[in-house]
Protein backbone atom coordinates (compact mmCIF):
# COMPACT_ATOMS: atom_id res chain seq x y z
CA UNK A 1 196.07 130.84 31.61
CA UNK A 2 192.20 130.87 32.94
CA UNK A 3 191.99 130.15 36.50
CA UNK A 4 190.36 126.79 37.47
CA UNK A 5 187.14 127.50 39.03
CA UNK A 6 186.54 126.41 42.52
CA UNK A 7 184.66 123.62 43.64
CA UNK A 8 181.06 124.06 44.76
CA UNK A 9 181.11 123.20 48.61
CA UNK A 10 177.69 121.69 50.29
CA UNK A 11 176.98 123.30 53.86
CA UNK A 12 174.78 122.50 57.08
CA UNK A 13 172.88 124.84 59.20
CA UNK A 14 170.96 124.05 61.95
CA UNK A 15 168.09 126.13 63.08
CA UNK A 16 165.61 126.88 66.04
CA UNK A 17 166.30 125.27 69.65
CA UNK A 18 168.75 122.27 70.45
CA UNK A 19 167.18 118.61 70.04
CA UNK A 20 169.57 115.27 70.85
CA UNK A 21 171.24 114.06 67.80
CA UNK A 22 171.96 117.78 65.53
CA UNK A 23 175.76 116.75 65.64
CA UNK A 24 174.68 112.99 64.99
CA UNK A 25 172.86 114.60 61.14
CA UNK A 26 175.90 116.87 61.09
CA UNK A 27 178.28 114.02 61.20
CA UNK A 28 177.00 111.65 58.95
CA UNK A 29 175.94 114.30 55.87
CA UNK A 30 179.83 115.25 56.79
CA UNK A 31 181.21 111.67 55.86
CA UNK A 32 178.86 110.76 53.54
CA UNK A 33 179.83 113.99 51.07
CA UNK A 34 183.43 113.89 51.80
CA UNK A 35 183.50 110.51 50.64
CA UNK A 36 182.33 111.73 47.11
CA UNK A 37 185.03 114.19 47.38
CA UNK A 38 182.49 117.50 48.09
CA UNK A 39 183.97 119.94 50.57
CA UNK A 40 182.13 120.37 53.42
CA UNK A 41 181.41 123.43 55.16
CA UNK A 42 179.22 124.20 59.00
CA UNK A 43 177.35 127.59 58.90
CA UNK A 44 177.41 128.76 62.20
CA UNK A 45 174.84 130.10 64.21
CA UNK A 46 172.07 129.13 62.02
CA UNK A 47 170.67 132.02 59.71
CA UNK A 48 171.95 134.62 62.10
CA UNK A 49 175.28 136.19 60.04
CA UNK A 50 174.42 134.63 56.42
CA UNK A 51 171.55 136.48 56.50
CA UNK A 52 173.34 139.89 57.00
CA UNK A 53 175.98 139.06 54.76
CA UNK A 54 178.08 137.86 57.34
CA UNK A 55 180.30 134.83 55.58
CA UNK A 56 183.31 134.87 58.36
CA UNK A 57 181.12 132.31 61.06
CA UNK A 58 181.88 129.26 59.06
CA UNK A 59 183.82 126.62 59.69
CA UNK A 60 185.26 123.65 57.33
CA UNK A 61 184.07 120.05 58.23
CA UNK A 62 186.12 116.95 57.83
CA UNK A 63 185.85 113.19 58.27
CA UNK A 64 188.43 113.57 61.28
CA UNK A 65 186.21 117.09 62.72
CA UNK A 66 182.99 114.65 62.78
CA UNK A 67 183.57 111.26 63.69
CA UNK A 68 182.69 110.87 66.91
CA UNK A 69 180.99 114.07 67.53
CA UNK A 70 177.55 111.64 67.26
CA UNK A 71 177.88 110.48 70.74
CA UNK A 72 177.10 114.06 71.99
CA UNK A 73 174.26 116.22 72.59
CA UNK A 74 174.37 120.08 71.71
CA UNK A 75 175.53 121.50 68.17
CA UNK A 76 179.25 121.93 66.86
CA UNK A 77 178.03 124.50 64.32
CA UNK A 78 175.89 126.06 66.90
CA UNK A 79 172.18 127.26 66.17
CA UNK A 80 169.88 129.95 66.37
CA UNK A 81 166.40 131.34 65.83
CA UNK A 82 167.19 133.54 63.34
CA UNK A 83 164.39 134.17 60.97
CA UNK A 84 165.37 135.53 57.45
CA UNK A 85 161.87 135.41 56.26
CA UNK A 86 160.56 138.49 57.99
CA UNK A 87 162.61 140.74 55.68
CA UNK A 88 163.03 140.19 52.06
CA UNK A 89 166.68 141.38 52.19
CA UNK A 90 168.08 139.00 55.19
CA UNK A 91 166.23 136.42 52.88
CA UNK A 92 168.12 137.53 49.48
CA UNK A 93 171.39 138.57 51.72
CA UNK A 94 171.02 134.88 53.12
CA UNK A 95 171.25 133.41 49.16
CA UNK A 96 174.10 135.99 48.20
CA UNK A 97 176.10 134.98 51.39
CA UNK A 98 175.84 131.47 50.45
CA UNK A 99 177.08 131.88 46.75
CA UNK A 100 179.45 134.01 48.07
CA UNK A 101 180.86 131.12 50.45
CA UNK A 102 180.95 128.74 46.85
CA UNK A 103 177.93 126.74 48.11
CA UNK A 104 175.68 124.88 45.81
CA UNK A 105 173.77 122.63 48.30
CA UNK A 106 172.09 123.38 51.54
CA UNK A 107 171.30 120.74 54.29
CA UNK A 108 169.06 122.90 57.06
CA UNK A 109 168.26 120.80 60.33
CA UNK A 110 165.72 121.96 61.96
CA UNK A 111 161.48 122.14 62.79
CA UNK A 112 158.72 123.91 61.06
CA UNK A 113 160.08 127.70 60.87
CA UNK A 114 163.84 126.11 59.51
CA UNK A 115 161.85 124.13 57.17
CA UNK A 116 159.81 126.93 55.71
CA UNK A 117 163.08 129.47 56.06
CA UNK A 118 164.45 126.25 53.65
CA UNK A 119 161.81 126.34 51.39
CA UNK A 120 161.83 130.40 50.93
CA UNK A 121 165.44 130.40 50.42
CA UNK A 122 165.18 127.76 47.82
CA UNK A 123 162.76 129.56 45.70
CA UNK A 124 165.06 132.57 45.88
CA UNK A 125 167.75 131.39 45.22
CA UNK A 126 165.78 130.16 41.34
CA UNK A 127 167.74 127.09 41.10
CA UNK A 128 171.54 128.07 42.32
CA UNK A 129 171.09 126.59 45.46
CA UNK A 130 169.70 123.35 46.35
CA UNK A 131 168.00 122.64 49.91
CA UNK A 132 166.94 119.55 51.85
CA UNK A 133 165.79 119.86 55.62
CA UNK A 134 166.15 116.90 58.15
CA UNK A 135 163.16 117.46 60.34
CA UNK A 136 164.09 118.02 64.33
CA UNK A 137 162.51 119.52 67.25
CA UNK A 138 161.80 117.39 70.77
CA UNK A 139 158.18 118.62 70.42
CA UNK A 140 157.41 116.03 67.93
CA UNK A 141 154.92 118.27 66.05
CA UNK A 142 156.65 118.57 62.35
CA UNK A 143 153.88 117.32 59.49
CA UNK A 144 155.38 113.77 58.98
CA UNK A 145 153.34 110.66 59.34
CA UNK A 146 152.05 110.19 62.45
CA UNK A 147 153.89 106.98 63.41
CA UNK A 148 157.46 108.76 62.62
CA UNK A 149 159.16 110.56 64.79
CA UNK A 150 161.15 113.49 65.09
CA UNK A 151 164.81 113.34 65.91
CA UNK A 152 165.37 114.10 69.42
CA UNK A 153 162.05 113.42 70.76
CA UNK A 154 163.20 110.08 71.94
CA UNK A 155 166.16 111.30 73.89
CA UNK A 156 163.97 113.89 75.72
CA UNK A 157 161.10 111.45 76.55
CA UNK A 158 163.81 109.43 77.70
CA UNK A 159 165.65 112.41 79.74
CA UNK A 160 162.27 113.27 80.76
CA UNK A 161 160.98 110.19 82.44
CA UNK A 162 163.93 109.63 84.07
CA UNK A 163 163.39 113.48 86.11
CA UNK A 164 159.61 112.51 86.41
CA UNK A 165 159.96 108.85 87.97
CA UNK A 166 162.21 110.44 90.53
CA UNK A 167 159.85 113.26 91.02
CA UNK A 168 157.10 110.72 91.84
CA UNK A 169 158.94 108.53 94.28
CA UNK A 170 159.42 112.43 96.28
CA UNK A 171 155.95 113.17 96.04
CA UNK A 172 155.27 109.99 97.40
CA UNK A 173 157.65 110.35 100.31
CA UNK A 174 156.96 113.90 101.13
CA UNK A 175 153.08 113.70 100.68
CA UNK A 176 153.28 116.15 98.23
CA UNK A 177 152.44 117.25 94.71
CA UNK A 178 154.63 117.80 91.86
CA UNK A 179 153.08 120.19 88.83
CA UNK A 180 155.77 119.48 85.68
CA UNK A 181 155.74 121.97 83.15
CA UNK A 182 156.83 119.86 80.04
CA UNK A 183 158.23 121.86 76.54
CA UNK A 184 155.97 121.52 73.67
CA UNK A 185 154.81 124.96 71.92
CA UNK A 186 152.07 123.85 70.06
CA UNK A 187 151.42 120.23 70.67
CA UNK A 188 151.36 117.69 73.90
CA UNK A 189 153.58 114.60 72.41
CA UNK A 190 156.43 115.26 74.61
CA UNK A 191 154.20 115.91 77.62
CA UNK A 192 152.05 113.19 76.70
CA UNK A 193 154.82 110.66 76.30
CA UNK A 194 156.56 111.68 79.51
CA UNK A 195 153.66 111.41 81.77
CA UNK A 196 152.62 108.27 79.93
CA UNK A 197 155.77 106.31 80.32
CA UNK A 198 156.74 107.55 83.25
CA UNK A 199 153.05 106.66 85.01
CA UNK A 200 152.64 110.59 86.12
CA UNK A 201 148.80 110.61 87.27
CA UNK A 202 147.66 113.21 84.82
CA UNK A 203 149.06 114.71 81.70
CA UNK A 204 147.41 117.85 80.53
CA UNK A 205 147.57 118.97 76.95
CA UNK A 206 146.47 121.54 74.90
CA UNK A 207 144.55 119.21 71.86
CA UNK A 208 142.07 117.90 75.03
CA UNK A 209 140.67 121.04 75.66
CA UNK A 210 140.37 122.67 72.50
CA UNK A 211 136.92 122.87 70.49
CA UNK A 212 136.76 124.98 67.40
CA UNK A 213 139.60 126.68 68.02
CA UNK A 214 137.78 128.41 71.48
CA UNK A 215 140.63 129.38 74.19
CA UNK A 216 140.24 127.61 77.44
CA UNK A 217 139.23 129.11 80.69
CA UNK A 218 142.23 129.01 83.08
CA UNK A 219 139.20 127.68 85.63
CA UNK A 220 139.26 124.39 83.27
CA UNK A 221 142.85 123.71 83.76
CA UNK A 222 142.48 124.66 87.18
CA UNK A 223 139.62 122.27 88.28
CA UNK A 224 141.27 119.52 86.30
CA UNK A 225 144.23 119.47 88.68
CA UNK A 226 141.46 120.02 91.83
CA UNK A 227 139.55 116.90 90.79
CA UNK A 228 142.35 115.01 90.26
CA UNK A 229 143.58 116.21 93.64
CA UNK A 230 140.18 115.67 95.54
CA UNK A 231 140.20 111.98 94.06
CA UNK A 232 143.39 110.93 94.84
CA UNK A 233 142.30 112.44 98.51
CA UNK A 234 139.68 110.25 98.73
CA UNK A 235 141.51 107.46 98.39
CA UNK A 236 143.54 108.42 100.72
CA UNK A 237 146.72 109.19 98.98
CA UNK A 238 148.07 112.97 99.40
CA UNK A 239 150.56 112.87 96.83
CA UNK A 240 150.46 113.07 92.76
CA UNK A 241 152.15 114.49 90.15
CA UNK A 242 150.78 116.51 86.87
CA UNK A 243 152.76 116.87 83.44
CA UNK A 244 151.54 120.08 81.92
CA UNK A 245 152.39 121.02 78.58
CA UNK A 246 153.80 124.26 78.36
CA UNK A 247 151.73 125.36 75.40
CA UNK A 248 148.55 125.26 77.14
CA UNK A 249 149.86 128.65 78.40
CA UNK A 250 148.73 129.63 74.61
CA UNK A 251 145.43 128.92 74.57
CA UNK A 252 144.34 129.86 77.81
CA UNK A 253 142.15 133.13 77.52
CA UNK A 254 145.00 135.89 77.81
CA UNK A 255 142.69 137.52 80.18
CA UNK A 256 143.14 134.88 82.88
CA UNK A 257 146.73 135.68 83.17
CA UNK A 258 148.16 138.90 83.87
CA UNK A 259 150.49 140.69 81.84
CA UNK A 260 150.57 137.82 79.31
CA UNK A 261 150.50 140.76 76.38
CA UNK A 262 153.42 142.28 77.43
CA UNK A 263 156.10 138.86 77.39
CA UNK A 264 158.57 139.09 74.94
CA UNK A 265 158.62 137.44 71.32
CA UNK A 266 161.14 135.90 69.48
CA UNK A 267 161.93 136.16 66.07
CA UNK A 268 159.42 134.08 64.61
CA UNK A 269 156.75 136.05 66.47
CA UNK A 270 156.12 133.22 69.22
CA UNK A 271 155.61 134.03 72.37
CA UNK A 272 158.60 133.28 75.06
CA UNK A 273 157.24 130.62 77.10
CA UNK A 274 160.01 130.43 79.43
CA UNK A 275 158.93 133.35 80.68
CA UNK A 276 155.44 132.50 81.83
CA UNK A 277 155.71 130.84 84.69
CA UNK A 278 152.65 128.72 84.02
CA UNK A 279 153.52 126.28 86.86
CA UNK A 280 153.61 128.69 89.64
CA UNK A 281 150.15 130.34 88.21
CA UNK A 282 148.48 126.80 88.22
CA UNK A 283 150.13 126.63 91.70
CA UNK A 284 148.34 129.46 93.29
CA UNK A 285 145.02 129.51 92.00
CA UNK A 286 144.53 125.24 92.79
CA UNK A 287 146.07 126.11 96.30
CA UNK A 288 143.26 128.81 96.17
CA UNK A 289 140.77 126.39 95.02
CA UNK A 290 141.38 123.76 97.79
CA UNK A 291 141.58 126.61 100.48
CA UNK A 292 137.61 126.97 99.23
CA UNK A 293 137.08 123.04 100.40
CA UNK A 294 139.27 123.18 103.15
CA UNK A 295 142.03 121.59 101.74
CA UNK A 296 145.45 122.28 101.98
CA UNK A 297 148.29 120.67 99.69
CA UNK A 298 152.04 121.33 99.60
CA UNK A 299 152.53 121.92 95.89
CA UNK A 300 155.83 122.35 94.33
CA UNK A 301 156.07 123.79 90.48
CA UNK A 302 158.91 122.51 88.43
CA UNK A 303 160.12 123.33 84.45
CA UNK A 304 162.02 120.58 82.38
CA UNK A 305 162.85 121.70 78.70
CA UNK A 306 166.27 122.89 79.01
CA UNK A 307 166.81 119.67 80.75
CA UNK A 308 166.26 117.23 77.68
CA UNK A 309 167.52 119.33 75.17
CA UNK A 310 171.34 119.21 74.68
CA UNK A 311 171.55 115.83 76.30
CA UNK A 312 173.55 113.30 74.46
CA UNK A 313 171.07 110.82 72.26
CA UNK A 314 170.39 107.75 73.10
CA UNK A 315 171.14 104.68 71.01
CA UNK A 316 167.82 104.94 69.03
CA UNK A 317 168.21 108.71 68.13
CA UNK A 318 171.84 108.18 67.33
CA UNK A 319 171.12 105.76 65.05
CA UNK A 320 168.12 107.28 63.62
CA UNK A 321 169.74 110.84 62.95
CA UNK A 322 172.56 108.54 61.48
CA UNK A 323 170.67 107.55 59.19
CA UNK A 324 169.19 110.59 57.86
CA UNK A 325 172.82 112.73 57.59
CA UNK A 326 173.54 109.77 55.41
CA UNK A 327 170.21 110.08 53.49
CA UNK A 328 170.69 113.28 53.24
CA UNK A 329 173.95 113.99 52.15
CA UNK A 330 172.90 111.08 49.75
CA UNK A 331 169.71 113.05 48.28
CA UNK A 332 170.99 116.15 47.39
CA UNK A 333 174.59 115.21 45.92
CA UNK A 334 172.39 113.13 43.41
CA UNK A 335 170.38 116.51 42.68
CA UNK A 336 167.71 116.28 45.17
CA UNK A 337 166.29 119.65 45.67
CA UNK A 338 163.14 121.15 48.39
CA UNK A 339 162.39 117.95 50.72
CA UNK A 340 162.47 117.02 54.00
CA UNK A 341 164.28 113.96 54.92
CA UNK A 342 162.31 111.52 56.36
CA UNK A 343 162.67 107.31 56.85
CA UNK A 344 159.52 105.43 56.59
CA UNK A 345 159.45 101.56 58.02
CA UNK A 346 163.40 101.33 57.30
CA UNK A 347 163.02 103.29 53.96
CA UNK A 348 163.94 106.40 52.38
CA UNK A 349 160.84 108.48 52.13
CA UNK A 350 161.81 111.79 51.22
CA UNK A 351 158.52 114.49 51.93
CA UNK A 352 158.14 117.79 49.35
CA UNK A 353 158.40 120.78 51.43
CA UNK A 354 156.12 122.20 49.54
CA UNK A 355 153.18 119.26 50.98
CA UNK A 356 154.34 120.61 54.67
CA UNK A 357 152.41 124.35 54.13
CA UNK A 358 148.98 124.91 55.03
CA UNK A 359 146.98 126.64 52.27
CA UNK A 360 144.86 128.31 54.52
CA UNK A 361 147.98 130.12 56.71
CA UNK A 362 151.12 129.86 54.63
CA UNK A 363 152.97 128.48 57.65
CA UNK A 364 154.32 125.18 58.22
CA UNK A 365 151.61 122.65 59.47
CA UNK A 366 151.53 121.02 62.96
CA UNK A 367 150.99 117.55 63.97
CA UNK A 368 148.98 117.75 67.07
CA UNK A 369 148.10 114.79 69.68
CA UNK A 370 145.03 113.02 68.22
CA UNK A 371 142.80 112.50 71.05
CA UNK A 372 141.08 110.18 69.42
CA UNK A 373 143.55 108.06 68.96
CA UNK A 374 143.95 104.60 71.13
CA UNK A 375 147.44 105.61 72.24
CA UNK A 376 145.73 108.94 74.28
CA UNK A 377 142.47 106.87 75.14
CA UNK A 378 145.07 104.27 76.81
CA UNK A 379 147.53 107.19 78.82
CA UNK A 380 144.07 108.50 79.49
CA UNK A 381 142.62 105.46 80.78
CA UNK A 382 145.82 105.28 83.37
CA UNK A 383 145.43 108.91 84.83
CA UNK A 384 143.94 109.47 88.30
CA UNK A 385 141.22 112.10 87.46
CA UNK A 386 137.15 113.05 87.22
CA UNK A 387 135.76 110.61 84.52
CA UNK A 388 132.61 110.33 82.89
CA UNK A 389 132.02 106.78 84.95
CA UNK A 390 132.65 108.72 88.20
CA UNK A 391 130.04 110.61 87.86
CA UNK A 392 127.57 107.66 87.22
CA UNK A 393 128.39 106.13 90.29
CA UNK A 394 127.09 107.28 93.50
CA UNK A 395 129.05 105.46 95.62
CA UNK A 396 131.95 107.27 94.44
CA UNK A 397 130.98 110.27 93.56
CA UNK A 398 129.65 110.50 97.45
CA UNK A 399 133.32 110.01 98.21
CA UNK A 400 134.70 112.88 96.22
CA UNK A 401 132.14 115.43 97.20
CA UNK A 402 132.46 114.23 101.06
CA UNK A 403 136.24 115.07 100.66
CA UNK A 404 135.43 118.28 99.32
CA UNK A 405 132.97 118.95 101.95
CA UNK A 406 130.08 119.64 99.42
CA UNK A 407 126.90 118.00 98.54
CA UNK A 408 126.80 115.46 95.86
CA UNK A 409 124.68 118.23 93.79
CA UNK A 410 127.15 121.31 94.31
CA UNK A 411 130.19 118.69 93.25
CA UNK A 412 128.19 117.33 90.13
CA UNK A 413 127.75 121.46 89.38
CA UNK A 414 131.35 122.53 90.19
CA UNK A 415 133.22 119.80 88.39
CA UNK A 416 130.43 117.65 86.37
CA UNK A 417 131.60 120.10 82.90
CA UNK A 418 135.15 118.65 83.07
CA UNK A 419 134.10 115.39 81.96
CA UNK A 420 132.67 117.21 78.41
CA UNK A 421 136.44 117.11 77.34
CA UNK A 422 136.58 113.26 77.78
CA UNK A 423 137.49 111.58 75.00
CA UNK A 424 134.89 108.29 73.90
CA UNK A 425 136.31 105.46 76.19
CA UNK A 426 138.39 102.69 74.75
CA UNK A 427 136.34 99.22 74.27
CA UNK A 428 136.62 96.14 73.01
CA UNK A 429 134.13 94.98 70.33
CA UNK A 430 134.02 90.82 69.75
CA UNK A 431 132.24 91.94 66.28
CA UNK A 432 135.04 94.26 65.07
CA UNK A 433 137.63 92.06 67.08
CA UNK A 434 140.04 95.09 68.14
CA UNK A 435 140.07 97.82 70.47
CA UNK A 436 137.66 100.99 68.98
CA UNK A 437 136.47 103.92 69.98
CA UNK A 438 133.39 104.39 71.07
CA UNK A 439 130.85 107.47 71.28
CA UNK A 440 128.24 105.81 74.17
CA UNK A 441 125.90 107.48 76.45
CA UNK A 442 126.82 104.74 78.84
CA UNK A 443 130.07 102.30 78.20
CA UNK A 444 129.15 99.94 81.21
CA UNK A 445 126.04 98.55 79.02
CA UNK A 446 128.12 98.51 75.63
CA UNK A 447 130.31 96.11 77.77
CA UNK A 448 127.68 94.15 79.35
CA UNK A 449 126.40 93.38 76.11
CA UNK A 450 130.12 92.77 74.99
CA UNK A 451 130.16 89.86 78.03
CA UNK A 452 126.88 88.74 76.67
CA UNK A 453 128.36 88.25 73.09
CA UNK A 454 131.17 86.66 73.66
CA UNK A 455 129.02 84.17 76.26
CA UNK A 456 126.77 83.32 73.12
């Protein structure tokens, strides 16, 4: 008598750094493929055993294992940065593993590097295996359209604002300033939307400063936070506080900061950010800038990352992530193979993997801040630093370079580049009837003439 053959199990694996709502994903995909009678297995540790043949870190899922495990922030299956894509035999050892283990179906949670380690995997494994990858990372920056989000993202804005807001009423009691080194490898979103919504006088981000793909002097970052500074000064406040995104630290001329080439990589050959200590770099030379003017500020460097990223979701994120576990699960039990999961205006959207490579770099692609957006021109608009306008008015512009103790000349020629990275300011237009964009040599006469259309 022939034994019967064993049923073909579906397993989740969850990939790269924590993000609010992985058990959330886990938990849903869980019920929704028990349901339908699949057995249910966790990988553990992401890629990190599979891909050395390692089949004993797994554990069995169940309805009863997941059902509440939604309300809370971390990973029950654990996660790593394991990359089996840098050696064709972790990658093929990854495949074997899984048939090994009885699995048919693959649900990776992750961001970019999980999603291509999905797509590689899949097209080893020649049709034995099917994949689909539910997009997360707090950074935001995963290829979907721009008005979705990332899972997670929401929880550490949220997380984030919360540290920031109190970090502004200090600063405001201690006459002090706060620099906030925000995660975010690549792109500013998280930064962005901290300092935004938490009303943090200036965000700095990587997209603002880039042209071409140039690296930026550290001296640009630099006399960003000194303007900002000086004006707030003048004003007569002595306090502020700066979101930084961590990433600048990547495309700021390695030769502006010292023993950059020698900080460790991980396994997808990024630099270790956490171990630049951007904020306390930006600390010294600004507090060496001001000594130049005369000025002296208490400035106090602080990292949140680690912060935001195991912290329990918040309604929206639990609800979202929910929803695309179910979708998941969903997809591939009804032979859905090589997409990432993705819900588009309360729909199902699912997003080929393959549509997520760049030609030109066979790497996942990045969605990056567009600065040219309305949403940066308005969290632009809000910050307190040097603007285009400043420098076309005298009056103030006197102020600042007073403050500074310099003539109105040696300010314009010290800090009058900054304003090259401005954006084109945000109008209104009675013609177009909406807020645009604007490239103008001078936006006080486009809105003069605005007044005088809407008079006629």
């Amino acid at each position: 008598m022939s034994a019967m053959p064993q049923q073909k199990k579906l397993a989740i694996l969850v990939g790269g750094g924590p993000a609010p709502g992985i058990n959330s994903v886990i938990g849903a995909a869980t019920i929704r493929a028990s349901l339908e009678g699949i057995q249910v297995v966790g990988i553990q540790d992401g890629f990190q055993w599979i891909m050395k043949g390692d089949i004993d870190h797994v554990m069995p899922l169940s309805i009863s294992d997941v059902s509440r495990i939604h309300f809370r922030g971390g990973s029950t299956i654990g996660i790593s940065r394991a990359n089996p894509t840098l050696n064709p035999e972790h990658l093929e050892q990854s495949v074997i593993s899984l048939l090994r283990l009885n699995v048919s179906q693959l649900i990776t949670i992750g961001g970019d590097d999980t999603a291509y380690s999905a797509m590689k995997l899949v097209e080893k494994a020649e049709g034995r295996i099917r994949v689909v990858h539910v997009p997360k990372t707090i950074d935001n920056d995963l290829d979907l359209p721009h008005h979705l989000n990332t899972f997670g993202y929401q929880t550490a804005r949220h997380i984030g604002v919360e540290i920031v807001k109190n970090l502004i009423v200090d600063a405001s009691t201690t006459s002090r300033w706060y620099f906030v080194i925000s995660m975010g490898r690549k792109a500013g979103h998280l930064a962005l939307g901290i300092g935004k919504a938490a009303g943090a006088t200036l965000t700095l981000i990587s997209e603002e400063f880039i042209r071409n793909g140039t690296l930026i002097p550290l001296q640009t970052i630099v006399d960003s936070l000194v303007g900002a500074i000086i004006k707030r000064l003048s004003y007569g406040r002595r306090h502020g506080v700066a979101v930084i995104a961590e990433g600048l630290v990547l495309d700021i001329d390695p030769e502006d900061l010292e023993g950059l080439a020698n900080v460790e990589r991980d396994s997808h050959d990024h630099l270790r950010i956490a171990e630049i200590n951007l904020g306390e770099i930006l600390k010294a030379a600004v507090q060496e800038r001001l000594k130049s003017f005369g000025i002296k500020t208490t400035i106090i460097a602080k990292n949140i990352g680690y912060e935001l990223r195991c912290a329990d979701p918040i309604p929206l994120d639990m609800e979202y992530t929910r929803d695309l576990g179910y979708c998941a699960a969903k997809h591939i039990i009804e032979g859905g193979n090589q997409v990432m999961i993705a819900i588009d205006s309360g729909n199902f959207a699912p997003i080929p993997l393959t549509m997520l490579i760049d030609p030109a770099t066979g790497k996942s692609r990045l969605r990056l801040v567009d600065i040219n957006s309305t949403m940066y021109a308005i969290a632009r608009r809000y910050m307190i630093r040097l603007r285009k306008d400043d420098f076309a008015d005298a009056h103030e512009l006197a102020k600042f370079a007073a403050t500074a103790g310099l003539s109105l000349d040696e300010f314009r020629k010290q800090f009058g580049y900054l304003v090259d990275f401005e954006p084109p300011p945000l109008v209104f237009d009675p013609k177009a009837g909406s807020l645009t964009l604007r490239h103008m040599a001078d936006a006080q006469s486009f809105v003069r003439s605005a007044a005088e259309a809407i008079v006629e």
